[in-house]
Protein backbone atom coordinates (compact mmCIF):
# COMPACT_ATOMS: atom_id res chain seq x y z
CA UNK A 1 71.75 -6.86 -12.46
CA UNK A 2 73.58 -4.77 -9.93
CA UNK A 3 71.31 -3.32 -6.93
CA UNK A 4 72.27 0.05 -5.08
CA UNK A 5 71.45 -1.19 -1.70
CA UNK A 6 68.83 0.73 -0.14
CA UNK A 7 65.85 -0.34 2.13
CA UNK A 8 63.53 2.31 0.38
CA UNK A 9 62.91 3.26 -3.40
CA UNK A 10 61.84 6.41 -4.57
CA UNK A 11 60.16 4.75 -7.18
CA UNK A 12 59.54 2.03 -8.96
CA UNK A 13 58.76 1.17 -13.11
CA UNK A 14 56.74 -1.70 -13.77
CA UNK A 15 55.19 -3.36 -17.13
CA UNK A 16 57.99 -1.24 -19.09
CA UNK A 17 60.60 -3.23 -22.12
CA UNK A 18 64.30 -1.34 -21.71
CA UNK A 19 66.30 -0.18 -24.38
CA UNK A 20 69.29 -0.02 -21.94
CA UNK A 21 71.76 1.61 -25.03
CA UNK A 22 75.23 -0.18 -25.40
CA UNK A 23 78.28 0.38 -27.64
CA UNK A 24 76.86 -2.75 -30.19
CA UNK A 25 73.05 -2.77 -29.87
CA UNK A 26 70.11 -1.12 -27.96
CA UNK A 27 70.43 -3.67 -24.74
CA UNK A 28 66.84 -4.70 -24.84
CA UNK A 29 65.09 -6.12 -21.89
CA UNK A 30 61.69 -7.34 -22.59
CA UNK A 31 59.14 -7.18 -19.69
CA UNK A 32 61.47 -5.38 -17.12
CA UNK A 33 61.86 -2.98 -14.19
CA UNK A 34 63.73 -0.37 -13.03
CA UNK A 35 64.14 0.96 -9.90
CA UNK A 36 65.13 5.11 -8.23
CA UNK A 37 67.12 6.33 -5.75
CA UNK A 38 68.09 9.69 -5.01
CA UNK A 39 67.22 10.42 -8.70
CA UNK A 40 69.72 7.31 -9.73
CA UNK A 41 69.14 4.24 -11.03
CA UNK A 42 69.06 1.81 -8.18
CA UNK A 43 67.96 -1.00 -10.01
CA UNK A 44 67.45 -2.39 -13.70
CA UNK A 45 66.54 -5.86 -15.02
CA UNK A 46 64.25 -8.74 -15.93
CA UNK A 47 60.78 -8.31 -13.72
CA UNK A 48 60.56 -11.67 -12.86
CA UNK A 49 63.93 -10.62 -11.00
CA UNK A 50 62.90 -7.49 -9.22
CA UNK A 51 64.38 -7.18 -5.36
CA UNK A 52 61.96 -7.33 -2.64
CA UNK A 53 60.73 -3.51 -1.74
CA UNK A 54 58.05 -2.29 0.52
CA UNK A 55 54.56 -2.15 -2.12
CA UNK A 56 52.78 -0.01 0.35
CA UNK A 57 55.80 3.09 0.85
CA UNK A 58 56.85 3.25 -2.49
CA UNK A 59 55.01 4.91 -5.75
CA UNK A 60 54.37 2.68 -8.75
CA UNK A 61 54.63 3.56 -12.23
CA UNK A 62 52.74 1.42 -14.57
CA UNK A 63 54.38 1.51 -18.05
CA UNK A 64 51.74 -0.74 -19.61
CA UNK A 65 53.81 -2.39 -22.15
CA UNK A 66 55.59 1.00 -23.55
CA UNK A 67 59.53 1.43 -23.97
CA UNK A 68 61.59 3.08 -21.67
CA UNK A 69 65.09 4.58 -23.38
CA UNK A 70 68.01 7.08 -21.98
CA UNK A 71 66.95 10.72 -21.84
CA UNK A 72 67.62 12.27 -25.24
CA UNK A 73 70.39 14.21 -25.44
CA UNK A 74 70.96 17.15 -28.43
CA UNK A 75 74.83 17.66 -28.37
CA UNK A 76 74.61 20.86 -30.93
CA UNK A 77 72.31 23.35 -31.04
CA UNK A 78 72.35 27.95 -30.74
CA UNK A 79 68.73 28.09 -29.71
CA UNK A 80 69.62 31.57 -28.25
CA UNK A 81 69.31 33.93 -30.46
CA UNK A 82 67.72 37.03 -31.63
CA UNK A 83 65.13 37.41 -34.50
CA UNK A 84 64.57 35.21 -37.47
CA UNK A 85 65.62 34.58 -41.33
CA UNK A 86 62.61 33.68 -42.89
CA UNK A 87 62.56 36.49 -45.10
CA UNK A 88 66.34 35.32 -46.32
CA UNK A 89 64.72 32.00 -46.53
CA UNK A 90 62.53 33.05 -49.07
CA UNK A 91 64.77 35.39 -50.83
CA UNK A 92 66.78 32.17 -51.79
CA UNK A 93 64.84 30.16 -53.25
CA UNK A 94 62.90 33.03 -54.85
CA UNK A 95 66.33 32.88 -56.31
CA UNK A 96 68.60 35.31 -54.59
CA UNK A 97 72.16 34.97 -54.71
CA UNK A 98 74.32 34.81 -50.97
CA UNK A 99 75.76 37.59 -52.15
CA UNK A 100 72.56 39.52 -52.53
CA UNK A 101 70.93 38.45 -49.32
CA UNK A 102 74.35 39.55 -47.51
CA UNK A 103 73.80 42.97 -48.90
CA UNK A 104 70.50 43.29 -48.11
CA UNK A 105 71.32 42.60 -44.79
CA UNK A 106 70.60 38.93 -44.62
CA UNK A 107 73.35 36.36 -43.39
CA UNK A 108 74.36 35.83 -40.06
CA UNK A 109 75.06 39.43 -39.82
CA UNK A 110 71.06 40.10 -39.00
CA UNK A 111 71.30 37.43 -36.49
CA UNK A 112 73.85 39.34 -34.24
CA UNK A 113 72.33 42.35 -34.93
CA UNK A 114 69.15 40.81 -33.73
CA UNK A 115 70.49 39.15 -31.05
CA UNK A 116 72.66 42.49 -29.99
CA UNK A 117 69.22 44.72 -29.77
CA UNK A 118 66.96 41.66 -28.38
CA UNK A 119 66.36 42.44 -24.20
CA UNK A 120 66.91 39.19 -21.60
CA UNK A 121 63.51 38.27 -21.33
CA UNK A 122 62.98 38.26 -25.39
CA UNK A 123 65.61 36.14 -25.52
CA UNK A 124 64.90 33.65 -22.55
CA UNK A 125 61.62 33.04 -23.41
CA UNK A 126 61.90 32.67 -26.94
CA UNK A 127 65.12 29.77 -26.11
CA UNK A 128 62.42 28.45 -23.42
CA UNK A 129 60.03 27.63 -26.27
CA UNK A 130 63.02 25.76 -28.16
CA UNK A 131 63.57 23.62 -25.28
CA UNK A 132 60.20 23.01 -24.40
CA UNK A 133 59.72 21.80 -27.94
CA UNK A 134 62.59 19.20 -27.50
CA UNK A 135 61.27 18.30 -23.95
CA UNK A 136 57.80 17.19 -25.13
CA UNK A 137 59.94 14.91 -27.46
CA UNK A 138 62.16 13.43 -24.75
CA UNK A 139 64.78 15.54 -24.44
CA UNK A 140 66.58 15.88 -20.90
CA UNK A 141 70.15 16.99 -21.56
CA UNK A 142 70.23 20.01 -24.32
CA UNK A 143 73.95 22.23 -25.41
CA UNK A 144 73.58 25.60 -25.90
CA UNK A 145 76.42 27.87 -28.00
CA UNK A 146 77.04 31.47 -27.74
CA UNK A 147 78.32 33.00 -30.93
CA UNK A 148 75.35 35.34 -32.41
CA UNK A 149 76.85 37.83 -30.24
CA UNK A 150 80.26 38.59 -31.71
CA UNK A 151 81.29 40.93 -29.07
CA UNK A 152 82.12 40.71 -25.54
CA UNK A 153 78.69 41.62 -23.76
CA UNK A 154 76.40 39.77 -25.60
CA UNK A 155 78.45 36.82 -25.81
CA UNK A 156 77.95 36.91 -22.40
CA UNK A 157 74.66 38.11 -22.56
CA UNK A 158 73.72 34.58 -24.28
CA UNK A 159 75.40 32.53 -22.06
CA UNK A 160 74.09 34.18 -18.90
CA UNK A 161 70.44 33.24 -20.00
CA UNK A 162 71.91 30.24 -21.06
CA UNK A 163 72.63 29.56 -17.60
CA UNK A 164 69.81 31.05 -16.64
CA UNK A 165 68.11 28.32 -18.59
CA UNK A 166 69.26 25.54 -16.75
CA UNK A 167 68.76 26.88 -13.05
CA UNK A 168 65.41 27.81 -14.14
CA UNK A 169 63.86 24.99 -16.97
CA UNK A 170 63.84 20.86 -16.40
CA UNK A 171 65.73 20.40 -18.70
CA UNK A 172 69.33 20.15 -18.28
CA UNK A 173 71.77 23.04 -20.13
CA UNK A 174 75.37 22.40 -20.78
CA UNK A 175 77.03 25.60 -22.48
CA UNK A 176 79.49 25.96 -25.19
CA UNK A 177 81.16 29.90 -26.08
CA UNK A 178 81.32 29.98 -29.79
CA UNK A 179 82.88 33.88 -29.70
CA UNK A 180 85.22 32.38 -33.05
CA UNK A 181 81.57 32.05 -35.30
CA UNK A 182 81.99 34.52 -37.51
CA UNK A 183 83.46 37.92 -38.01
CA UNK A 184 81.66 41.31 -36.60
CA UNK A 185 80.96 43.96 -38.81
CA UNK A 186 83.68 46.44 -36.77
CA UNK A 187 86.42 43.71 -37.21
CA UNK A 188 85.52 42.79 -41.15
CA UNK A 189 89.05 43.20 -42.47
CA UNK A 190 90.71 42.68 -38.83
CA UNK A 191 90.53 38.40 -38.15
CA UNK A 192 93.33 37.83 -36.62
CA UNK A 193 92.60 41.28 -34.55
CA UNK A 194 88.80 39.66 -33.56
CA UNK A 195 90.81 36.61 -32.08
CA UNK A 196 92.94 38.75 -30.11
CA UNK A 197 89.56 39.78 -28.81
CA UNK A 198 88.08 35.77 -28.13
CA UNK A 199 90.64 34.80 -26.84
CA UNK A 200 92.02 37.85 -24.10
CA UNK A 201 88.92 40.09 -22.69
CA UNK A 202 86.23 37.54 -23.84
CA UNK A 203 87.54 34.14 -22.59
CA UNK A 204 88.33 35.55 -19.93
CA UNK A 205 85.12 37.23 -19.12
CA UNK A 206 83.01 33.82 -19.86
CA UNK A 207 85.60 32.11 -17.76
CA UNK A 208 85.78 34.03 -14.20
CA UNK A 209 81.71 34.13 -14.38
CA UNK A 210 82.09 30.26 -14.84
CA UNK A 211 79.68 30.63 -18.08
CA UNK A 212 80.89 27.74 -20.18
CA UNK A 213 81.52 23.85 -20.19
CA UNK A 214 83.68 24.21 -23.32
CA UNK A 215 84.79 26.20 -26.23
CA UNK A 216 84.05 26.00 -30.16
CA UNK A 217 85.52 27.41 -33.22
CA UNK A 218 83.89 27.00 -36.37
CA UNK A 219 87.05 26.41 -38.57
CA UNK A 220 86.39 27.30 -42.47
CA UNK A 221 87.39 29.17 -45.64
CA UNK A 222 84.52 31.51 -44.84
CA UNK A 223 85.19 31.15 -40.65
CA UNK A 224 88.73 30.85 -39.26
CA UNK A 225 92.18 29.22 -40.63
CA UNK A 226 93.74 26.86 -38.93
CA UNK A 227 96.08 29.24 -36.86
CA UNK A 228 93.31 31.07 -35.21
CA UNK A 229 91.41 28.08 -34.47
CA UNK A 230 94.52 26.88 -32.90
CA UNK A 231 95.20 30.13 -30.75
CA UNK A 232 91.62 29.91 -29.40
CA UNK A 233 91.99 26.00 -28.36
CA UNK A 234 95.40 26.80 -26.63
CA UNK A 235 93.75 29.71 -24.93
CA UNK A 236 90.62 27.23 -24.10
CA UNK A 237 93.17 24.49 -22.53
CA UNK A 238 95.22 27.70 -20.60
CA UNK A 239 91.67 27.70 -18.65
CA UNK A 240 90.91 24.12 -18.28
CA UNK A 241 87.94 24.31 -20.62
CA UNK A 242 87.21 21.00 -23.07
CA UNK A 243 87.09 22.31 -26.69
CA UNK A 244 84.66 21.13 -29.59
CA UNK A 245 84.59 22.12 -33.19
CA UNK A 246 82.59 23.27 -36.61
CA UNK A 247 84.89 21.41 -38.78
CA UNK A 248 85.02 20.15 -42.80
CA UNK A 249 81.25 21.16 -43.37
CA UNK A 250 82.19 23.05 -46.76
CA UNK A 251 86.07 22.40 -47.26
CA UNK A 252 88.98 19.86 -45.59
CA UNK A 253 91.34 22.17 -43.22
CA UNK A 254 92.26 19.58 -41.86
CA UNK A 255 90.40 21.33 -38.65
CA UNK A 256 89.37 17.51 -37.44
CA UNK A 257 93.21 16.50 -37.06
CA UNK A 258 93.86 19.75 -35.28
CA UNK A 259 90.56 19.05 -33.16
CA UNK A 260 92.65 15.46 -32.27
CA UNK A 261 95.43 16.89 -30.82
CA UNK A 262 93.61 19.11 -28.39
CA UNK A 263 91.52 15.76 -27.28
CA UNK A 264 88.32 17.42 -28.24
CA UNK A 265 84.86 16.28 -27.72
CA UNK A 266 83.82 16.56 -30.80
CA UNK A 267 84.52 17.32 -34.10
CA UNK A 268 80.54 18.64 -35.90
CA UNK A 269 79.31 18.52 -39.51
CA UNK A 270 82.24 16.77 -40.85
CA UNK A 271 80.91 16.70 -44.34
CA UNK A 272 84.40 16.59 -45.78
CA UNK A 273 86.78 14.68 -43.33
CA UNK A 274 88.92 12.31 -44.89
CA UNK A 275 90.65 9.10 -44.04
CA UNK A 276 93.63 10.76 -41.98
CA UNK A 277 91.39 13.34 -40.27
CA UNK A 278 88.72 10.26 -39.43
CA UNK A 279 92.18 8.13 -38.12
CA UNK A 280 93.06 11.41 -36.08
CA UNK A 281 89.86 11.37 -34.55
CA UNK A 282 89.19 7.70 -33.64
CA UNK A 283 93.17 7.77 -31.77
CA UNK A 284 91.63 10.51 -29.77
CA UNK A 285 88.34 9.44 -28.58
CA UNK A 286 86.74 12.44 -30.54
CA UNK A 287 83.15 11.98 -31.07
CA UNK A 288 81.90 13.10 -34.94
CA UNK A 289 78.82 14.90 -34.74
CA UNK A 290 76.61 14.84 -37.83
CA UNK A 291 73.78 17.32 -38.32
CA UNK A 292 71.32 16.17 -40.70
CA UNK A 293 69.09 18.94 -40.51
CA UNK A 294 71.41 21.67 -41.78
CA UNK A 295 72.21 18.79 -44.39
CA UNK A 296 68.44 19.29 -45.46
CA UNK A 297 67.85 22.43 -45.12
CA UNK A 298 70.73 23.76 -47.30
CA UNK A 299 70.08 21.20 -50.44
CA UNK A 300 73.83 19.43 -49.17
CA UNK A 301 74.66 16.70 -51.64
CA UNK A 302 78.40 15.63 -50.03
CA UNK A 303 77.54 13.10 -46.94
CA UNK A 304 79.70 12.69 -43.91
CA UNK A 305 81.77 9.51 -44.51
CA UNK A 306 80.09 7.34 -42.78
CA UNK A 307 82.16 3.96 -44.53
CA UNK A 308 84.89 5.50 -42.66
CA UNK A 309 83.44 6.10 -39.61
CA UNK A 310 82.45 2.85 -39.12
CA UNK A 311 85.46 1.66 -40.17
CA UNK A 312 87.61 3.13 -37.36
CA UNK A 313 84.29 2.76 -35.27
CA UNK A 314 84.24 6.41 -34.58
CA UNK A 315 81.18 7.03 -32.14
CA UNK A 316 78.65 9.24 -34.05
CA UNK A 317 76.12 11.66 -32.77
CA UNK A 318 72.97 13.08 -34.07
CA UNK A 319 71.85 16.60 -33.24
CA UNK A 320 69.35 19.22 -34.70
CA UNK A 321 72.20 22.73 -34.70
CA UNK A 322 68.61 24.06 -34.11
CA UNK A 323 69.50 27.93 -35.51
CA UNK A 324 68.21 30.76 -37.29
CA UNK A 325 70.13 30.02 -40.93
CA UNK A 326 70.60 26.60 -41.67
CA UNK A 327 68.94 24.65 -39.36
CA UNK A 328 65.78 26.47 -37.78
CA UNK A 329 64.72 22.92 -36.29
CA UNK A 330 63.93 22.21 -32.99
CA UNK A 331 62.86 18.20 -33.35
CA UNK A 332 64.91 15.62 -32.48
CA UNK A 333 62.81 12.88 -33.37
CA UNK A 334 62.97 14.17 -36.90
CA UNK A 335 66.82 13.97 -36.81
CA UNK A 336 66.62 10.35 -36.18
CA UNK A 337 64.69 9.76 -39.16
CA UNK A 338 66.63 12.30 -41.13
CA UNK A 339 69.64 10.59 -39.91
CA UNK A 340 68.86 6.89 -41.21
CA UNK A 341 67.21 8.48 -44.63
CA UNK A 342 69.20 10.84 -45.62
CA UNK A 343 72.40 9.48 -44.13
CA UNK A 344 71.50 5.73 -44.09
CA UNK A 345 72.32 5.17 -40.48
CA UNK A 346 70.52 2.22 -38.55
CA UNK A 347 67.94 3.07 -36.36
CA UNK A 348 70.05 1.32 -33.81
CA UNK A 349 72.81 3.49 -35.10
CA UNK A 350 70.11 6.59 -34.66
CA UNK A 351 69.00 6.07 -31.57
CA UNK A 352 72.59 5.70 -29.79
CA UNK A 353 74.08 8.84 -31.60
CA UNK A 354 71.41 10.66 -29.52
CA UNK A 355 71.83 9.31 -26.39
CA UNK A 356 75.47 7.28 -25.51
CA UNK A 357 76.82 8.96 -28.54
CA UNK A 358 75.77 12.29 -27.72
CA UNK A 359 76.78 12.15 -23.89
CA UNK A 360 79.69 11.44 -25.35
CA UNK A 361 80.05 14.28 -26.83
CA UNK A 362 79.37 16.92 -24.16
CA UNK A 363 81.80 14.80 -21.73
CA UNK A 364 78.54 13.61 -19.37
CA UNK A 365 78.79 9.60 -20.48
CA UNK A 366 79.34 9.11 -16.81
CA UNK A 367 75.82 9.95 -15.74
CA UNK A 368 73.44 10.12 -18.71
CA UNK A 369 73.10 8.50 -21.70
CA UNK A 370 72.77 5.08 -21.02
CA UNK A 371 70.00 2.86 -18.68
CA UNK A 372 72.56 1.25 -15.84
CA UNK A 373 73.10 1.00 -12.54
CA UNK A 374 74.38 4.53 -11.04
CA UNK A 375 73.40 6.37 -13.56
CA UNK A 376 71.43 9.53 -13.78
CA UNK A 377 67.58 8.68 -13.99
CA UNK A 378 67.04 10.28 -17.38
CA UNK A 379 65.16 8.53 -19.14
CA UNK A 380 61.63 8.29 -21.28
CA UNK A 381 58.53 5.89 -21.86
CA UNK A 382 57.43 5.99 -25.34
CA UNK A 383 54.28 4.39 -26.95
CA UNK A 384 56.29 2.10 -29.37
CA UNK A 385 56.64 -1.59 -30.09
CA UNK A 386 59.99 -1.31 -31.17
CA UNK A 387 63.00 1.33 -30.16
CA UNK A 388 63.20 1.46 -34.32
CA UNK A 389 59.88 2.81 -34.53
CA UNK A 390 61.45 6.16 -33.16
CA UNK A 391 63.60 6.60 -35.68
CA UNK A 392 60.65 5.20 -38.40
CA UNK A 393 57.91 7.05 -37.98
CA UNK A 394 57.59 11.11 -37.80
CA UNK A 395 54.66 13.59 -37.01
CA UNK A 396 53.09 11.17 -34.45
CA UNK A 397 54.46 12.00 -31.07
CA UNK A 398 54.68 8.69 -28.86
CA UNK A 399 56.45 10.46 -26.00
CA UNK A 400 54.52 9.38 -22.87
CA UNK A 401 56.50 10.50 -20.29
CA UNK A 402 59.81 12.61 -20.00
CA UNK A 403 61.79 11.81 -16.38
CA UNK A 404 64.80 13.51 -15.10
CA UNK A 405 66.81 12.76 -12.10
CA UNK A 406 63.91 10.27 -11.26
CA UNK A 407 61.07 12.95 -11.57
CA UNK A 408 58.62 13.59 -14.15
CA UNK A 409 58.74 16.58 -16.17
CA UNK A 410 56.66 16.05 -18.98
């Protein structure tokens, strides 16, 4: 393996097995090492290979057999928000139509209102719960989306504490504006008249307080056409922000194929992409990001097409889209089994779409994601025999440790 030469090691891993996470398998080394420098890997590899360091200077980490793996990453998630719809939960499968939970105030509608009325610290510390849920299951590298806000200051609002999140919690934040999520109440017959608004005084807002790493649109018959989702990527590009999108998760727009052309990250949900939007995608290095939780949790019967994925060996990611209405899930060790039981994914398959697959998809493959040489040390011993086991077994934590940037945090 490659060594970052350095006469002293901030630490060193011994007794551990690697799951080292490469494009065609997990890049297992049995009985191996791994060595930190300034909170990088320095060193990775076969003990029985491990460079000479000074025993006495440098702390030892005893791994006693466990697995080490890359930091977990969740690529999609809007774990700020206001409130709760557990009442709306209940109201539907008590029977209640969408129709009547939208009139009696249900929907996303109670979210933003929520959201709009909730102060800063209501809304930090109940998104500092989310994360530290993920953390204790080996999280390091979380996205967060605006987009329960729906007007200018509490998009903002969001994505300050957002911020505030990642200055301030171990765990490291990258942040998405969703303003195109839905329509407000004051702009319910008005679309095109809300994107006026995302795209002037709002992008422009979240841009000169450098509040986002990219933009999203969720493009649908019940969210935006095509041409506003357009208009809101060109105005993303006119600022030098990455986009992503909510795409074919009810209907085929053909919002994947737009998606292409702007080079996105990633297209999300995907439920109904076909062959040309999948071929669209693969030319452009777009990662697909499939959600099995909001698959669950709304009774979905049409899958992602996987065949097709595979196919045109698309990279896929896993995330929770931990929210209030579809998805109030903040585990992404259950996604991995969701993934390979609902979705029939390998484990393998599992495991990378929530680490290499996922860095992927926030545009951070450089540094995380992956076990090698130069890379960010994010990464976590579990209390497995097998890196399938994580994607096997639920309800039994075997997180051990949680490291990022070569320091414990959990």
């Amino acid at each position: 393996m490659s060594l970052i030469t350095n006469d002293e090691y901030d630490s060193v891993w011994l007794d551990v097995n690697l799951a080292t996470i490469n494009e065609n398998d997990y890049g297992i080394i049995e009985n191996g090492a791994l060595m930190i420098t300034d909170g990088k890997i320095a060193w990775l590899g076969p003990r029985s290979e491990l460079p000479e360091f000074d025993v006495l200077a440098t702390p030892l980490y005893q791994g006693k057999g466990g697995w080490i793996t890359p930091g977990l990453i969740d690529c999609h998630t809007h774990i700020v928000y206001g409130g709760n719809r557990a009442k709306e939960f209940e109201m539907r499968l008590e029977g209640a139509s969408y129709q009547a939970i939208a009139e009696s105030g249900g929907g996303i509608v109670s979210t933003v209102k929520a959201t709009r009325n909730a102060d800063r610290e209501t809304l930090y510390v109940s998104a500092k719960n989310r994360l530290n849920a993920l953390m204790a299951e080996g999280v390091t590298t979380v996205e967060i989306k605006s987009g329960y806000g729906l007007d200018t200051e509490t998009e903002v609002k969001m994505l300050e504490i957002a911020r505030m999140l990642d200055e301030h919690h171990p765990i490291e934040i990258k942040t998405t504006f969703l303003g195109a999520h839905a329509l407000p109440p004051e702009y319910k017959d008005n679309s095109d008249g809300y994107i006026d608004l995302v795209c002037g005084e709002m992008i422009e807002r979240v841009v000169s307080e450098n509040l986002a790493d990219a933009v999203d649109v969720f493009c649908e018959s019940v969210g935006f056409s095509l041409a506003q989702t357009q208009r809101v990527f060109e105005a993303a590009v006119k600022h030098q922000l990455p986009v992503k999108l909510h795409a074919e998760q009810m209907s085929n727009l053909g919002g994947s194929a737009l998606a292409a052309r702007f080079k996105a990250l990633s297209v999300d949900h995907i439920e109904y992409l076909d062959e040309q939007g999948v071929q669209a995608i693969a030319a452009a290095g777009t990662v697909a990001v499939v959600l099995p939780g909001a698959y669950y949790f709304l009774r979905e019967t049409q899958q992602p097409p996987f065949d097709l994925l595979r196919k045109y060996k698309v990279p896929m990611a896993i995330a929770t889209d931990a929210n209030p209405g579809s998805s109030p899930i903040c585990s992404l060790q259950l996604m991995l089994n969701m993934a390979c039981t609902l979705f029939r994914m390998t484990p393998y398959e599992a495991l990378a779409g929530v680490t290499l697959n996922a860095a992927k998809a926030l545009g951070v493959d450089h540094k995380v994601g992956q076990l090698a040489v130069g890379m960010q040390a994010d990464f976590v011993l579990w209390d497995i025999s097998h890196p399938a086991e994580l994607a096997y077994q639920y309800g039994v934590n075997p997180c051990q440790q949680v490291i990022k940037k070569g320091v414990i945090i959990s």
